[in-house]
Structures are given as C-alpha cells and as structure tokens.
Protein backbone atom coordinates (compact mmCIF):
# COMPACT_ATOMS: atom_id res chain seq x y z
CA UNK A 1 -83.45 7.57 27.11
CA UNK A 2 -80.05 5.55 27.81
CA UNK A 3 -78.21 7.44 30.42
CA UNK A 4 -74.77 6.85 31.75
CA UNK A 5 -74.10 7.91 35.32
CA UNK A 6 -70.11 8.92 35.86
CA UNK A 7 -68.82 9.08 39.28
CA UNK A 8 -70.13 7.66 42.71
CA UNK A 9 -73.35 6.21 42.63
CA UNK A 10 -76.06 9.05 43.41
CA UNK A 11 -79.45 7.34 44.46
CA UNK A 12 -81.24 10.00 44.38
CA UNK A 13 -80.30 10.97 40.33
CA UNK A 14 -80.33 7.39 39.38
CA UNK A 15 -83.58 7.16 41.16
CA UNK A 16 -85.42 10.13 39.72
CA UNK A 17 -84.04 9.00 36.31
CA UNK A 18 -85.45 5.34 36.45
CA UNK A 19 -89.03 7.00 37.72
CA UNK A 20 -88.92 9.04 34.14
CA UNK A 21 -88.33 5.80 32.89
CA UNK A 22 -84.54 6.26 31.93
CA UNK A 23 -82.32 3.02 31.57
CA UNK A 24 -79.82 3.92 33.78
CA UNK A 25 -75.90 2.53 34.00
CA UNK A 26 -73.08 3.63 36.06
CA UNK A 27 -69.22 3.96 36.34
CA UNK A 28 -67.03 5.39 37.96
CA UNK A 29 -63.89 4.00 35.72
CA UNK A 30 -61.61 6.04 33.18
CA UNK A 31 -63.59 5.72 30.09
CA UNK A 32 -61.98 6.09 26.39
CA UNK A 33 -63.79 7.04 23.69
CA UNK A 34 -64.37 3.80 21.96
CA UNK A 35 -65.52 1.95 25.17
CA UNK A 36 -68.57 -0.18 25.16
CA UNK A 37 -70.34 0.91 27.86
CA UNK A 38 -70.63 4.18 25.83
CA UNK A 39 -72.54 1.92 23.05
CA UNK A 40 -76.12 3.26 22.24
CA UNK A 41 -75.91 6.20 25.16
CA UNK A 42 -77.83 9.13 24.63
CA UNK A 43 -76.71 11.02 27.34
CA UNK A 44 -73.67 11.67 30.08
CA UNK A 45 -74.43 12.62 33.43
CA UNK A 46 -71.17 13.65 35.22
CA UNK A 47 -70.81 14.43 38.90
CA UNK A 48 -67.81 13.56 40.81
CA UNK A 49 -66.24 11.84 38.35
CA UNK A 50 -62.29 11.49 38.71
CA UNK A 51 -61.11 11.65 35.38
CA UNK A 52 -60.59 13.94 32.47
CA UNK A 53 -63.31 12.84 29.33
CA UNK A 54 -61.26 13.65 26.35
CA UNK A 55 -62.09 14.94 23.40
CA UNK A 56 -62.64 11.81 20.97
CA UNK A 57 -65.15 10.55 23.15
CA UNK A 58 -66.84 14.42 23.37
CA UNK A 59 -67.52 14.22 20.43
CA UNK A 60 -69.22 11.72 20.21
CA UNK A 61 -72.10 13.43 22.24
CA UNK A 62 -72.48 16.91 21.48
CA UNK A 63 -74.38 18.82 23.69
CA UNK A 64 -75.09 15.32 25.90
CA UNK A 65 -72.66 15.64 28.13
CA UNK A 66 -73.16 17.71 31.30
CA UNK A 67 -71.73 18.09 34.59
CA UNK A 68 -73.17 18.76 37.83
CA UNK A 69 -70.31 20.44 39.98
CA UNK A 70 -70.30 22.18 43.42
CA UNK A 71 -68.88 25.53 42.70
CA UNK A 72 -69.94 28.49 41.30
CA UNK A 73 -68.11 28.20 38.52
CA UNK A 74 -65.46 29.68 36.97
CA UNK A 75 -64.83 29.92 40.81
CA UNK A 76 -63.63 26.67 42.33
CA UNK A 77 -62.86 24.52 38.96
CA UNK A 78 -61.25 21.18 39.68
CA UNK A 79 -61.27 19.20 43.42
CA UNK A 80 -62.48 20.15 46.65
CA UNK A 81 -64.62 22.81 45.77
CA UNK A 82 -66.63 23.06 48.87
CA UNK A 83 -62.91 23.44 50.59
CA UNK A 84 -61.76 25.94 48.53
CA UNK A 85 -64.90 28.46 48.54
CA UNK A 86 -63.90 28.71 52.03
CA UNK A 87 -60.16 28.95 52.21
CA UNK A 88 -59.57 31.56 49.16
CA UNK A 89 -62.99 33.05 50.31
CA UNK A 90 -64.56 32.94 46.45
CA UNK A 91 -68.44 32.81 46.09
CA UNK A 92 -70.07 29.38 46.85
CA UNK A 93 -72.73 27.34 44.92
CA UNK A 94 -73.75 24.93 42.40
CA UNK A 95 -73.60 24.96 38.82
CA UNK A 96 -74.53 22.51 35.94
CA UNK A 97 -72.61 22.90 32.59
CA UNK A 98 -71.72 21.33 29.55
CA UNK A 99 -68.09 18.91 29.43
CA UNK A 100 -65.46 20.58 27.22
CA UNK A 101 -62.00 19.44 27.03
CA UNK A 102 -60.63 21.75 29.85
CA UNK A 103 -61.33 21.05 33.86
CA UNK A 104 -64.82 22.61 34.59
CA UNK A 105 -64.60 25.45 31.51
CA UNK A 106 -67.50 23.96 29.67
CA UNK A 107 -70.49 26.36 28.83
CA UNK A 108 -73.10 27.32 31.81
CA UNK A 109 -76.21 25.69 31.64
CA UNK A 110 -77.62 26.85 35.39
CA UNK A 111 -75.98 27.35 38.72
CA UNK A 112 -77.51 28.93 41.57
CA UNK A 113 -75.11 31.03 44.68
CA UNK A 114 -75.72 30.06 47.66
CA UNK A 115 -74.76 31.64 51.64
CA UNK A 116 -73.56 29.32 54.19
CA UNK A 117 -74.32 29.52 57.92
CA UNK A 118 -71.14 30.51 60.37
CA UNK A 119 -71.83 27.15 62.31
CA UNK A 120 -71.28 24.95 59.22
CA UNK A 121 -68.64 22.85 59.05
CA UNK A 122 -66.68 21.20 55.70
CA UNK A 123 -69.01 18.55 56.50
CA UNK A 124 -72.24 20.16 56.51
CA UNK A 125 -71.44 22.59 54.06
CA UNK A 126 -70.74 19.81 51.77
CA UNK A 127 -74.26 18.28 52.51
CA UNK A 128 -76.13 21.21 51.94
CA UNK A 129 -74.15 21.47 47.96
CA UNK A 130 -75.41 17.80 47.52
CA UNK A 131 -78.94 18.53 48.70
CA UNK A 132 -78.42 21.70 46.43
CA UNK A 133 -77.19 20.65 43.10
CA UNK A 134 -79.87 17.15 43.59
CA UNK A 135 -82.30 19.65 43.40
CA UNK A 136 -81.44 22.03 40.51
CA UNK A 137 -80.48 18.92 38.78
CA UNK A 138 -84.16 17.47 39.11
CA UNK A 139 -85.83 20.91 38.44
CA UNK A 140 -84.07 21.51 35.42
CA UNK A 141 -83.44 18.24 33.84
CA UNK A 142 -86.98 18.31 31.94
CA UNK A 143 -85.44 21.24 29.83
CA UNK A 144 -82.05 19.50 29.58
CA UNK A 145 -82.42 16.15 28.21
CA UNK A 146 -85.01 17.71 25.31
CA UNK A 147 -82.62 20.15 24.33
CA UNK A 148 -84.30 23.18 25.42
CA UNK A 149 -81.93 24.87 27.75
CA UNK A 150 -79.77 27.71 26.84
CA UNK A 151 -76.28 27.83 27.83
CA UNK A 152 -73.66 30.72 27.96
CA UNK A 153 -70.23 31.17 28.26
CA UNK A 154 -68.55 31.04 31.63
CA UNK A 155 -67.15 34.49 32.47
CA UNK A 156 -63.19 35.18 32.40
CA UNK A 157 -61.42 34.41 35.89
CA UNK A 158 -62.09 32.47 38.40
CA UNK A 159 -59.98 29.87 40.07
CA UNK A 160 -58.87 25.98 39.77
CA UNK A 161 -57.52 23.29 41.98
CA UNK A 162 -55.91 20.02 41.76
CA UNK A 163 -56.03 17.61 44.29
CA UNK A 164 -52.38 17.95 45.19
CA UNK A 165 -53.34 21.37 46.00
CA UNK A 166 -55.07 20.45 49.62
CA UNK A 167 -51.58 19.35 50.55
CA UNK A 168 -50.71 23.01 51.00
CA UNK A 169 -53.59 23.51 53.51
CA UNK A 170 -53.99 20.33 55.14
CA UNK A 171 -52.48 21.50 58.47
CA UNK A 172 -56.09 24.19 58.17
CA UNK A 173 -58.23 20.82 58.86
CA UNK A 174 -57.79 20.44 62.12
CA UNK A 175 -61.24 18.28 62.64
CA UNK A 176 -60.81 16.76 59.11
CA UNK A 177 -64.03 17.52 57.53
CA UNK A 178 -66.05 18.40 60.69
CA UNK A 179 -63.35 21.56 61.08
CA UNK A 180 -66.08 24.70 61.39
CA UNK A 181 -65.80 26.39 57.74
CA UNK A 182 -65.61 29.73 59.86
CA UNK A 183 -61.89 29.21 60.58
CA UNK A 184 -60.90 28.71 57.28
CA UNK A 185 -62.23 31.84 55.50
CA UNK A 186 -59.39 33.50 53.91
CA UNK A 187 -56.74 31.48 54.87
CA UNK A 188 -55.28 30.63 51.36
CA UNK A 189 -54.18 32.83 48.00
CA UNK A 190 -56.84 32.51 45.16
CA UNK A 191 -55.01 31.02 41.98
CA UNK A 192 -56.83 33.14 39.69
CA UNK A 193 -57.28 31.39 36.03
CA UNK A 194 -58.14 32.71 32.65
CA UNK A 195 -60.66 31.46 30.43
CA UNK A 196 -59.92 31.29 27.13
C-alpha cells in the first residue's frame, strides 16, 4: 500500500508502516487536490497536520483518509488539544476518525479516554497522548487499511479551538509547557460547538 504521511514526521508510524511493507512518503506542506505527491496514493494518514484538506482532494479518497488527533473528540476539535482538556476541564484522550470538510467533525473510527496524573505537566501530558494515540494507531490499523472498521457519527457538542485562541490564556503558562496541568483545570469558558 502507498501511504502518505501529513504532518511532522512520526518515526514510530512511518516505521511500523515500512515493517508491513508500506511505501511510505511524507509532507507536511498545504496540499491541493490535484498535487502530485497525491499521484497513485492509496491512503492518508493525518496527524498534526496544519492545514485544512478540502473537499476536491477528499474526494478523491473516500474512506482513505483518517486522522489521528489528541482529543476526545467532539471535545477539543482544532489546536492545542492537550491544552485545552485542561483549561475548559473537558474529557481527555485520543481518537482516530475519518477527514471531512469541517475541523475534526469527521466520523469516529476509535478513540479511547484517558485520566491524567495531578503531577503531569503540559509537557508530560502531551507525551503520554503521543505514546497513546501511537498505540491505538498500531493496534487498530490492521482493521483500518482493509476496510473493516466501523465508524459512527461523532455526538452533538463538544468544543473547538483555533490557534489564536491560546492568546487568551497565555498569561496561564507560566512554565511554558512544563506549567503543572493541575493549575490550569478550569481556568477558561468551554466554547461549546454544534455538530451538524
């Protein structure tokens, strides 16, 4: 299978994907949808990726195009999820779902909640997400790529962010990303969002 890794370079996925004997290519660039590097893909493996996949290039992978975000979604949708589960105190975790044209709406595929521990801090809480979705990721993929997995529709709610949005609680990080995630519980507004 031709696979096409969007966002930083993960090791560990690219790895695991090479030892199933994937070809493997990565960007991290805005992609359109008539760009080469899309050329004889069969599947898109989003997870950090920056930018917005729009629907002309969707469509030309239906049901191919997943991504694997830190959130419990529809909590958290958009940037700095880890930061957010915190601050507007929603539940925590990892999910993997299919792309659709909004910002993290796409149908569920898996996710899994997870706790955190009082002495975490942005930092480490981050980590332990990584370590997290790396290893639903790998456990499920088998079922994934052969189209055997059954996904359902996020439920209505939840919350989104932008990246301009941290502005608002940047004075909160007061050791950057080592500040201990127990001081920031609560400390913002949820934003709550409707799924349509």
């Amino acid at each position: 299978m031709k696979i096409l890794l969007l966002g930083p370079y993960r090791e560990n996925l690219a790895n695991y994907l090479k030892s199933l004997g994937d070809d493997v290519t990565h960007t991290e660039e805005p992609l359109q949808a008539g760009a080469e590097i899309l050329d004889k893909k069969d599947f898109l493996i989003s997870y950090g990726y920056r930018h917005i996949l729009r629907k002309e290039l969707l469509g030309r992978f239906p049901n191919r195009v997943i991504n694997l975000h830190i959130s419990y979604l529809p909590w958290n949708r958009g940037a700095d999820p880890n930061l957010w589960s915190f601050i507007d105190d929603t539940p925590r975790g990892v999910t993997i779902h299919y792309i659709d044209a909004g910002l993290d709406t796409g149908d569920i595929l898996f996710q899994e909640e997870l706790g955190y521990d009082p002495n975490d801090t942005l930092r480490t809480s981050y980590e332990h997400l990584t370590e997290a979705i790396e290893s639903l990721f790998i456990k499920v993929w088998p079922e994934i790529r052969v189209g055997k997995a059954k996904s359902y529709p996020q439920p209505a709610g939840g919350t989104a962010h932008r990246l301009k949005d941290r502005d608002r609680v940047e004075h909160l990080l007061i050791n950057g990303w080592d500040t201990p995630v127990r001081d920031l519980i609560g400390k913002g507004t949820p934003v709550m969002q409707e799924v349509k």
